[in-house]
N, C-alpha and C. Protein backbone atom coordinates (compact mmCIF):
# COMPACT_ATOMS: atom_id res chain seq x y z
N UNK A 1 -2.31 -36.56 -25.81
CA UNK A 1 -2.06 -37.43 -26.94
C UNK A 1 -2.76 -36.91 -28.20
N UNK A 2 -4.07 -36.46 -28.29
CA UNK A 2 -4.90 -35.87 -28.98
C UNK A 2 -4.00 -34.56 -30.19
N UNK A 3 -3.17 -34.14 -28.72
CA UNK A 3 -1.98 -32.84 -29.79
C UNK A 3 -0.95 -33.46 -30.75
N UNK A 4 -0.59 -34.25 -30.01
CA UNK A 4 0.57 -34.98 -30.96
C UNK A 4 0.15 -35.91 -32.18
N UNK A 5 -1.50 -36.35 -31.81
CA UNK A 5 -2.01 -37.04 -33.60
C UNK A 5 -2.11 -35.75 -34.15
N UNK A 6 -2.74 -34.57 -33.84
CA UNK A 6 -3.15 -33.57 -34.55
C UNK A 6 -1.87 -32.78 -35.03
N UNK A 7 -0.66 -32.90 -34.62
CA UNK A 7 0.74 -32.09 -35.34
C UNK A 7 1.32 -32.84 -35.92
N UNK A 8 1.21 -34.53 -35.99
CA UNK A 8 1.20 -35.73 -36.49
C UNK A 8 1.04 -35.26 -38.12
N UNK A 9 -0.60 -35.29 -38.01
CA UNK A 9 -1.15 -35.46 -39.17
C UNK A 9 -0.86 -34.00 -40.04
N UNK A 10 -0.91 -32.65 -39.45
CA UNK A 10 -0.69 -31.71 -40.36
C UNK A 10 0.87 -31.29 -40.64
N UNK A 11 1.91 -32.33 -39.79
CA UNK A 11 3.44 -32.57 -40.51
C UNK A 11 3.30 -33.10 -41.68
N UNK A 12 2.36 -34.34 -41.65
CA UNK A 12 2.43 -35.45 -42.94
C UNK A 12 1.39 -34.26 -43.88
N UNK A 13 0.39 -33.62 -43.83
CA UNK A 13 0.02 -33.55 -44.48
C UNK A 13 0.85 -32.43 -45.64
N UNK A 14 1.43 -31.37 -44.78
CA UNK A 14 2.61 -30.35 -45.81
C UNK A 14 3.45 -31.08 -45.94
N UNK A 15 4.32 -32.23 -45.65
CA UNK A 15 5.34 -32.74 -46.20
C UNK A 15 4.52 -33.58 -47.41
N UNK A 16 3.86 -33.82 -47.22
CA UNK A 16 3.06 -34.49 -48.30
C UNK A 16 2.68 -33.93 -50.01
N UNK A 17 1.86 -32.88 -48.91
CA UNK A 17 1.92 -31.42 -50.43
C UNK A 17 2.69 -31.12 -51.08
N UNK A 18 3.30 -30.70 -50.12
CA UNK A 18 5.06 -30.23 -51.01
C UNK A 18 5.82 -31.31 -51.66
N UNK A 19 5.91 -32.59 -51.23
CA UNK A 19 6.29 -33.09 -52.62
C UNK A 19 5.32 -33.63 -53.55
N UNK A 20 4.29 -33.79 -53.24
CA UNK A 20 3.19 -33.75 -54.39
C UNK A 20 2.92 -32.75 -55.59
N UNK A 21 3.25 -31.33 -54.79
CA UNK A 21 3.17 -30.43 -55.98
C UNK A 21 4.95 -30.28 -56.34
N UNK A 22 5.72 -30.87 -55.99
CA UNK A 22 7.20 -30.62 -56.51
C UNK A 22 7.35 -31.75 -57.75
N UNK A 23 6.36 -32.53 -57.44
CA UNK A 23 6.95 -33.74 -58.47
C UNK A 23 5.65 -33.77 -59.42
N UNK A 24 5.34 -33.03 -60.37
CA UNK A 24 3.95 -33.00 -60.76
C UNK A 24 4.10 -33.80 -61.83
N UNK A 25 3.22 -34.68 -62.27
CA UNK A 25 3.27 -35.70 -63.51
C UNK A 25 2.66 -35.13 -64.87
N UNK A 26 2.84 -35.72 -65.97
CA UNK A 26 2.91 -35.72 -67.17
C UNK A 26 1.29 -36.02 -67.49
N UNK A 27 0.66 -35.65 -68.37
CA UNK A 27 -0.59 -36.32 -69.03
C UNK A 27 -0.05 -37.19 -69.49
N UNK A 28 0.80 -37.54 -69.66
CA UNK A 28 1.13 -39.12 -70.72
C UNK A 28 1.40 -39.75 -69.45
N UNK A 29 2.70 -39.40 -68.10
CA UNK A 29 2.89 -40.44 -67.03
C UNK A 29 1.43 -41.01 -66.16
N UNK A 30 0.50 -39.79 -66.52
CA UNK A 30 -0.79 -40.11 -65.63
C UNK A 30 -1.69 -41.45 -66.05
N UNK A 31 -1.41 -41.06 -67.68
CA UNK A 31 -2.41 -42.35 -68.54
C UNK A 31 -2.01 -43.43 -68.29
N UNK A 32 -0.15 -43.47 -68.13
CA UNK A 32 1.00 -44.79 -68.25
C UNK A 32 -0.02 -45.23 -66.72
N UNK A 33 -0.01 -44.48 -65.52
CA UNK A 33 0.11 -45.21 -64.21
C UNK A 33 -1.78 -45.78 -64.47
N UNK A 34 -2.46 -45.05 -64.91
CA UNK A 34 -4.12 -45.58 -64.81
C UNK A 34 -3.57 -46.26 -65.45
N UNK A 35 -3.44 -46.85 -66.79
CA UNK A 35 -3.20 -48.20 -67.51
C UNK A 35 -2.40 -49.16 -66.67
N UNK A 36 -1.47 -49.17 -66.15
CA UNK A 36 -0.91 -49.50 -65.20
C UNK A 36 -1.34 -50.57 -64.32
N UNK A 37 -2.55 -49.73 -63.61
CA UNK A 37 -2.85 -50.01 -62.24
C UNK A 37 -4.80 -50.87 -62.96
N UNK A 38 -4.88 -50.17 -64.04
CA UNK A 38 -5.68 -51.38 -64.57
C UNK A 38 -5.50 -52.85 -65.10
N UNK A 39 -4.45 -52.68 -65.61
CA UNK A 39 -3.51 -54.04 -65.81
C UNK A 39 -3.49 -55.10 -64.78
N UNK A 40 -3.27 -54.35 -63.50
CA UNK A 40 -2.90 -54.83 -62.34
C UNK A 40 -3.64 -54.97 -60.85
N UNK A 41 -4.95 -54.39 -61.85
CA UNK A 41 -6.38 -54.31 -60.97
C UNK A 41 -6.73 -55.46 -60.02
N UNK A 42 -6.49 -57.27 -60.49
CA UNK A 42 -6.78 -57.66 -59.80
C UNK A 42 -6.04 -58.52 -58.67
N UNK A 43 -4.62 -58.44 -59.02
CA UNK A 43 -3.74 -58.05 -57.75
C UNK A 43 -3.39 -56.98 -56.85
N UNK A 44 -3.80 -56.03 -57.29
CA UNK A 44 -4.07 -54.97 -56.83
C UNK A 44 -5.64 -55.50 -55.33
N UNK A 45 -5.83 -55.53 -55.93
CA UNK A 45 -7.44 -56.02 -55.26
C UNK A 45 -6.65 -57.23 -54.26
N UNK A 46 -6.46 -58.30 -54.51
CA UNK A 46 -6.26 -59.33 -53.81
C UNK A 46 -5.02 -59.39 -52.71
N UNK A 47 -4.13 -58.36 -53.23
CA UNK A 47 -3.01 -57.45 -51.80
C UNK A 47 -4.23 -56.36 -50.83
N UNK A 48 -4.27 -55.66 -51.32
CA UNK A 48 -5.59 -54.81 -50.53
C UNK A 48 -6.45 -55.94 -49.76
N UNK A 49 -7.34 -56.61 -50.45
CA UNK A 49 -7.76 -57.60 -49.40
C UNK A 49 -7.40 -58.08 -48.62
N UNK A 50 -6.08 -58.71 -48.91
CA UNK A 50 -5.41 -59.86 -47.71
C UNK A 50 -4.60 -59.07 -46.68
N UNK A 51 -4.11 -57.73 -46.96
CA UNK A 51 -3.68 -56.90 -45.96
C UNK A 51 -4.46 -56.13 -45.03
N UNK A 52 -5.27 -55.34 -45.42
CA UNK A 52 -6.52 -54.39 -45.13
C UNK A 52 -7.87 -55.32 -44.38
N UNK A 53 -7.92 -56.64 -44.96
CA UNK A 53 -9.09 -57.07 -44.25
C UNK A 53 -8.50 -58.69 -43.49
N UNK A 54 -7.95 -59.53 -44.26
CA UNK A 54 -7.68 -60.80 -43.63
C UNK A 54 -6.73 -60.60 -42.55
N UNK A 55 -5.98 -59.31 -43.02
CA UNK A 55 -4.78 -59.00 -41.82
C UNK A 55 -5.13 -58.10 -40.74
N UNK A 56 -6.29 -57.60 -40.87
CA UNK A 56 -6.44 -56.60 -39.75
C UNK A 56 -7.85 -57.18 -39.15
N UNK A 57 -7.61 -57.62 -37.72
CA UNK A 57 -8.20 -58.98 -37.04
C UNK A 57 -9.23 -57.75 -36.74
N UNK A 58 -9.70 -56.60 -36.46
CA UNK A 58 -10.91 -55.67 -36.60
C UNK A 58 -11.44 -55.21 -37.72
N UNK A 59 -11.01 -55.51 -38.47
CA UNK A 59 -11.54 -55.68 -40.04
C UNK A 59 -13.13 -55.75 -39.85
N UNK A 60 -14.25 -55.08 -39.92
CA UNK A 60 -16.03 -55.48 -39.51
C UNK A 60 -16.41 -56.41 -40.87
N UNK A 61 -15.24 -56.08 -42.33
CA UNK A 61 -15.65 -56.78 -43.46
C UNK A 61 -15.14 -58.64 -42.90
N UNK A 62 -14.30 -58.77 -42.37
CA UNK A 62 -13.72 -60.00 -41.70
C UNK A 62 -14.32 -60.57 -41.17
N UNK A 63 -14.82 -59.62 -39.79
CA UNK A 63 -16.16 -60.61 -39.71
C UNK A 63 -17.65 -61.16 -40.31
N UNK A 64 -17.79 -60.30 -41.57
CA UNK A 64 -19.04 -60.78 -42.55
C UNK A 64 -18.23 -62.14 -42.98
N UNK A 65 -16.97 -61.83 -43.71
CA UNK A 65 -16.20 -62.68 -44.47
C UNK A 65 -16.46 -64.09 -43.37
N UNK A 66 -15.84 -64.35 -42.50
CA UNK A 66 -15.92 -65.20 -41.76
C UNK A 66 -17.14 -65.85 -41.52
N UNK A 67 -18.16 -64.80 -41.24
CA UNK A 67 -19.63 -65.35 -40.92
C UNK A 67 -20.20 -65.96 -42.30
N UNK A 68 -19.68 -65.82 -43.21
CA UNK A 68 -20.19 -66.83 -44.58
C UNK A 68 -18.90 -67.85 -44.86
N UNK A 69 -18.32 -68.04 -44.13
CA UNK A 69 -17.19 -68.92 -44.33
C UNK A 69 -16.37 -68.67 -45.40
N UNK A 70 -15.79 -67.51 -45.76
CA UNK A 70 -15.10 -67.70 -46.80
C UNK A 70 -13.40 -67.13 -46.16
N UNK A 71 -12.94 -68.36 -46.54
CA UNK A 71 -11.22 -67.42 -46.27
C UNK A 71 -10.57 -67.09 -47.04
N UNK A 72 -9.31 -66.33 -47.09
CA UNK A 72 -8.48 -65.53 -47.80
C UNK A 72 -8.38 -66.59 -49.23
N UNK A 73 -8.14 -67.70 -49.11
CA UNK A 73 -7.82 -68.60 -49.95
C UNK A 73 -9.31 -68.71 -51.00
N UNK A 74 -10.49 -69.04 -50.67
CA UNK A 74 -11.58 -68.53 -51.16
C UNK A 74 -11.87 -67.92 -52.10
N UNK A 75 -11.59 -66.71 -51.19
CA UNK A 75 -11.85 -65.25 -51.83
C UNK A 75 -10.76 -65.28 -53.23
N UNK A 76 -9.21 -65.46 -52.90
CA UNK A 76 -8.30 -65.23 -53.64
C UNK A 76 -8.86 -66.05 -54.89
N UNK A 77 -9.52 -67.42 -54.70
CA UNK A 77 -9.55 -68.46 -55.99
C UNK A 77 -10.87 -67.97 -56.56
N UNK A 78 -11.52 -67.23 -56.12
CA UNK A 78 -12.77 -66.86 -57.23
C UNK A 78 -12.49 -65.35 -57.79
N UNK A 79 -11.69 -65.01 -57.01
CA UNK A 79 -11.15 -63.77 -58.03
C UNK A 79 -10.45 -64.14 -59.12
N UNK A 80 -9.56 -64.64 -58.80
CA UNK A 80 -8.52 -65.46 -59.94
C UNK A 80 -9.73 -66.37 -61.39
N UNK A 81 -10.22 -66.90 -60.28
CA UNK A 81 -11.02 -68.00 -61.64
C UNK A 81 -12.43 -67.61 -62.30
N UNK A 82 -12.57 -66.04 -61.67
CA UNK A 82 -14.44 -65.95 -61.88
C UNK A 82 -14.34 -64.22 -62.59
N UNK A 83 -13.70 -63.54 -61.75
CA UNK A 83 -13.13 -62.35 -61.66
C UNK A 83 -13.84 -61.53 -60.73
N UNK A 84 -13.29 -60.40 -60.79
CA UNK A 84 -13.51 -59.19 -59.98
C UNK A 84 -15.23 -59.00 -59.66
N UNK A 85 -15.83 -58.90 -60.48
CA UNK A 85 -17.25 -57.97 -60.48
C UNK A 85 -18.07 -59.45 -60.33
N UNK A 86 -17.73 -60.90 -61.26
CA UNK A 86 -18.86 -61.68 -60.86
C UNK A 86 -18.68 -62.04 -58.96
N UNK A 87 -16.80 -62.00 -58.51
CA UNK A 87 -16.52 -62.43 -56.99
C UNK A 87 -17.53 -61.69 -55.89
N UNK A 88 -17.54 -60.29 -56.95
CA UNK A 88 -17.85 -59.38 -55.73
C UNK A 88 -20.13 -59.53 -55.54
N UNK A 89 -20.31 -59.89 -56.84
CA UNK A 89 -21.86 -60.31 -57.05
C UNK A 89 -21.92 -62.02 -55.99
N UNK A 90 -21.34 -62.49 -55.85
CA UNK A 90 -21.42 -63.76 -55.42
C UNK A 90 -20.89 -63.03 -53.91
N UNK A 91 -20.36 -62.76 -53.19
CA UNK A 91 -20.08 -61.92 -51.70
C UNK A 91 -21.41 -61.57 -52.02
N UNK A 92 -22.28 -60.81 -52.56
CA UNK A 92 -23.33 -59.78 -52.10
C UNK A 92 -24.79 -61.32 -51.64
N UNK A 93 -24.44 -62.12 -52.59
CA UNK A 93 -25.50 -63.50 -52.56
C UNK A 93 -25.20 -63.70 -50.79
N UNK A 94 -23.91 -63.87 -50.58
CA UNK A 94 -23.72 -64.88 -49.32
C UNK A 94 -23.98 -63.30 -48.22
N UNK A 95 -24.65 -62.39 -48.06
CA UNK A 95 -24.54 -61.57 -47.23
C UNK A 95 -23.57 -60.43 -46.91
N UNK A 96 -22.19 -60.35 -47.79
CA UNK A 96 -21.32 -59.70 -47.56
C UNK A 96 -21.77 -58.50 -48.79
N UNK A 97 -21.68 -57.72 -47.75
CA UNK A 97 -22.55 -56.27 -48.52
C UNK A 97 -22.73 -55.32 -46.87
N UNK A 98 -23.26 -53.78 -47.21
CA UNK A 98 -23.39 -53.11 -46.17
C UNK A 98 -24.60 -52.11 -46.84
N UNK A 99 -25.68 -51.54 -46.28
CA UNK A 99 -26.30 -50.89 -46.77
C UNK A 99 -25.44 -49.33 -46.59
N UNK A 100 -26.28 -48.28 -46.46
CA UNK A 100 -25.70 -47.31 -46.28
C UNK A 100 -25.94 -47.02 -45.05
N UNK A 101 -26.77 -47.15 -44.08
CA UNK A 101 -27.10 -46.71 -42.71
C UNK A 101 -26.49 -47.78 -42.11
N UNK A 102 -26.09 -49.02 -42.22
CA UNK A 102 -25.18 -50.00 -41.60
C UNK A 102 -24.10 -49.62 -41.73
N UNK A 103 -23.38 -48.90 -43.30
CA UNK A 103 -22.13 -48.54 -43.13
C UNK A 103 -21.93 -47.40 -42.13
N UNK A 104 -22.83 -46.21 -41.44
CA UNK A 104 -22.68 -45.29 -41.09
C UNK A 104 -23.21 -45.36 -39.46
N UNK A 105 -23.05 -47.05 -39.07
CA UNK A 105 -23.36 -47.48 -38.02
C UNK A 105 -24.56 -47.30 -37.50
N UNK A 106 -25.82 -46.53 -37.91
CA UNK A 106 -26.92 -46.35 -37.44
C UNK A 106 -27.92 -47.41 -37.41
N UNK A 107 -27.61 -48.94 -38.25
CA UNK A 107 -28.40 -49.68 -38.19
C UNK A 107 -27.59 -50.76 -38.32
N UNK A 108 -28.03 -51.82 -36.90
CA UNK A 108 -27.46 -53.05 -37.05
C UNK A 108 -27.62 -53.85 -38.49
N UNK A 109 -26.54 -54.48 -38.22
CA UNK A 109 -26.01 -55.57 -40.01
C UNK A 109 -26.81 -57.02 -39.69
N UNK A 110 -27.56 -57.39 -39.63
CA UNK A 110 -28.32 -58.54 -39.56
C UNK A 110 -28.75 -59.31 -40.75
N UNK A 111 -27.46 -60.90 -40.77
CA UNK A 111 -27.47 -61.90 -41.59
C UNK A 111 -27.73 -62.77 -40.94
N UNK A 112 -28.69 -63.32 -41.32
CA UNK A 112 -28.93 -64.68 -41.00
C UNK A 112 -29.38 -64.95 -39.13
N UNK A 113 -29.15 -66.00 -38.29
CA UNK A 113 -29.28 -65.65 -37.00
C UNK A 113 -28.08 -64.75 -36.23
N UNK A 114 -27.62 -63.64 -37.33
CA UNK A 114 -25.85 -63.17 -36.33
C UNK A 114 -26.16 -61.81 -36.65
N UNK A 115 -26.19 -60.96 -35.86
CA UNK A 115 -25.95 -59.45 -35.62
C UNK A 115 -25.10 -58.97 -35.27
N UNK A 116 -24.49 -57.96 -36.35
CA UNK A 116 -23.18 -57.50 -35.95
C UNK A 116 -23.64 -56.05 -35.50
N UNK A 117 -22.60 -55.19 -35.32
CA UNK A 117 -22.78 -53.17 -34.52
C UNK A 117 -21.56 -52.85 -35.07
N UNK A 118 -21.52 -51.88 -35.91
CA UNK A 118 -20.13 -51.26 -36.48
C UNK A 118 -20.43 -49.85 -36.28
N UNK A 119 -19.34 -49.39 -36.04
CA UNK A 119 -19.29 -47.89 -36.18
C UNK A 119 -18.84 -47.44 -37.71
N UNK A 120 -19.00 -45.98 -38.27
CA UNK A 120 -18.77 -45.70 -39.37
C UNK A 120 -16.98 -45.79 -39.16
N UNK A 121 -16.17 -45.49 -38.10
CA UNK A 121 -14.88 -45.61 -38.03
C UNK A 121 -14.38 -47.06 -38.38
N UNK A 122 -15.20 -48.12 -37.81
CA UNK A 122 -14.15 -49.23 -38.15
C UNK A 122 -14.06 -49.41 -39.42
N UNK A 123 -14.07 -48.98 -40.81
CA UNK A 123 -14.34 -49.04 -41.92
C UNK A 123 -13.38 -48.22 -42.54
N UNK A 124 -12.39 -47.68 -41.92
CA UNK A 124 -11.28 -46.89 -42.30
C UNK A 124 -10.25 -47.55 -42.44
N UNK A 125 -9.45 -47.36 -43.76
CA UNK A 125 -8.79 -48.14 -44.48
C UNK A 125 -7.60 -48.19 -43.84
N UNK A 126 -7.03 -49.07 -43.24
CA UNK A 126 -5.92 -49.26 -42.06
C UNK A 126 -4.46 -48.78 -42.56
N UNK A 127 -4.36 -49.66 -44.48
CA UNK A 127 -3.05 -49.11 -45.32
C UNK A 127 -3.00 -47.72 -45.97
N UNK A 128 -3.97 -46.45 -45.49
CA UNK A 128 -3.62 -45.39 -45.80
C UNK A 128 -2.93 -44.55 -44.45
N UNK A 129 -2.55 -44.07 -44.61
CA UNK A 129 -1.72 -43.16 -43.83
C UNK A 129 -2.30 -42.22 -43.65
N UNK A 130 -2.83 -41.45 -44.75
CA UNK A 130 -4.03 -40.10 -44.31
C UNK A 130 -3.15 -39.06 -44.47
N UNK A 131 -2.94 -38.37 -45.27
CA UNK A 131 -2.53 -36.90 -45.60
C UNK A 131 -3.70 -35.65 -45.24
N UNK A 132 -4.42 -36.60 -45.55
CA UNK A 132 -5.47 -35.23 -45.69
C UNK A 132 -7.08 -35.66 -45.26
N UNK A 133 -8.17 -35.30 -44.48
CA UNK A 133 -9.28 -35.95 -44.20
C UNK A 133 -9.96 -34.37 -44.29
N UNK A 134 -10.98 -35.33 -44.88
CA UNK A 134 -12.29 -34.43 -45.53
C UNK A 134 -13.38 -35.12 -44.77
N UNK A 135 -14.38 -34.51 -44.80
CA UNK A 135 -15.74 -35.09 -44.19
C UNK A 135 -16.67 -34.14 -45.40
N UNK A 136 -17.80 -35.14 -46.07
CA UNK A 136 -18.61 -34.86 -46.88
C UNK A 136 -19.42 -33.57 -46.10
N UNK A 137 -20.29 -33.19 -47.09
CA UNK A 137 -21.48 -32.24 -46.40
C UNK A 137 -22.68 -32.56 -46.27
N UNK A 138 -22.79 -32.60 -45.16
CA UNK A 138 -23.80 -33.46 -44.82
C UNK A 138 -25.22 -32.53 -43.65
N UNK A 139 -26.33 -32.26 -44.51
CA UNK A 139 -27.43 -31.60 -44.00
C UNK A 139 -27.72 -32.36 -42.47
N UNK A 140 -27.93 -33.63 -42.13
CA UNK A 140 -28.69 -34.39 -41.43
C UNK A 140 -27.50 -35.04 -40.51
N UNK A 141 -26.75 -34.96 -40.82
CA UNK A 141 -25.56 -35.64 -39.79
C UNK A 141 -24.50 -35.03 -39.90
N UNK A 142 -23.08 -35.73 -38.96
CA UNK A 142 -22.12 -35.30 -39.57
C UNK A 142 -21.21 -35.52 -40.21
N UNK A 143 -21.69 -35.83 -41.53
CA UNK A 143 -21.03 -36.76 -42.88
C UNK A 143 -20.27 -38.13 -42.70
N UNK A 144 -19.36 -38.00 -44.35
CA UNK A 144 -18.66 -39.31 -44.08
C UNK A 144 -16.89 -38.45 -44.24
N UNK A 145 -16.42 -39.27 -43.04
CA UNK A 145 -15.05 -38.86 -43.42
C UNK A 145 -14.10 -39.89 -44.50
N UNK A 146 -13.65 -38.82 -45.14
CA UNK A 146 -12.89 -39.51 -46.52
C UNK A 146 -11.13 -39.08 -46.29
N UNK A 147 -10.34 -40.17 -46.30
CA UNK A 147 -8.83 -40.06 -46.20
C UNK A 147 -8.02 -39.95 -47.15
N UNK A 148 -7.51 -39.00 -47.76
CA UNK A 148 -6.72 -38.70 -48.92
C UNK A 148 -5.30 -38.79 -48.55
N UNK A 149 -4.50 -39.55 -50.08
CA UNK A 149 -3.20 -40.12 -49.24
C UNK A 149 -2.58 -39.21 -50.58
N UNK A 150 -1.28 -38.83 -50.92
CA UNK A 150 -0.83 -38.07 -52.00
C UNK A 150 -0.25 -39.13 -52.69
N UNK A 151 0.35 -39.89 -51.93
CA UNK A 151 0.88 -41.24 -52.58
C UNK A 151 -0.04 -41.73 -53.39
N UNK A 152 -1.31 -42.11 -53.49
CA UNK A 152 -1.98 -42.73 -54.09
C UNK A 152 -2.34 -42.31 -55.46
């Protein structure tokens, strides 16, 4: 099974390339899509959330989310009514946050009387597809792997 993710992923990743570098964009189409997608930042955000974490029942952010009681509906109304950066300062108050050695699973996440154990994998973004995976460089371990999609 191991062969078939691995000819999997380097099909997607040259079909990927190749139309990535066939369809190359404009400095003006590039500015249009960042303006764009800033416009649209915080639906943008609140689809990503509700797919990526409320929808994916291994979500490790789901279970913080849950362990401070907040549900999709919640979350959605203080984005909407507070915004982006104060929602995400108010999550960090109620415990929802990860250090860096918790994100990289080496140290239990301990809020309150509840201990969670994550691996650095469950933290991989479920709606990318993955064209391409990189792993940082890393002296002391063996990094962080990062998923590059061409679509994006």
């Amino acid at each position: 099974m191991a062969l078939l993710n691995q000819l999997t992923r380097y099909w997607r990743f040259s079909y990927g390339l190749r139309k990535f570098l066939k369809e190359p964009i404009t400095l003006e189409e590039s500015r249009q899509i960042i303006s764009q997608r800033l416009k649209d930042r915080q639906q943008n955000l609140l689809a990503t959330v509700k797919q990526a974490i409320y929808g994916n029942q291994t979500s490790p952010y789901l279970e913080l989310l849950n362990f401070a009681g907040c549900e999709y509906g919640d979350f959605e109304q203080m984005v909407r009514s507070d915004g982006i950066e104060p929602t995400l300062c108010k999550l960090n108050d109620l415990g929802i946050y990860l250090s860096i050695e918790e994100f990289k699973g080496k140290k239990e996440v301990k809020r309150g009387s509840k201990t969670f154990q994550f691996k650095e994998d469950d933290f991989n973004n479920p709606l990318l597809s993955g064209h391409l995976e990189a792993r940082s460089g890393a002296s002391r371990s063996a990094g962080t792997s990062t998923v590059y999609d061409f679509q994006s």
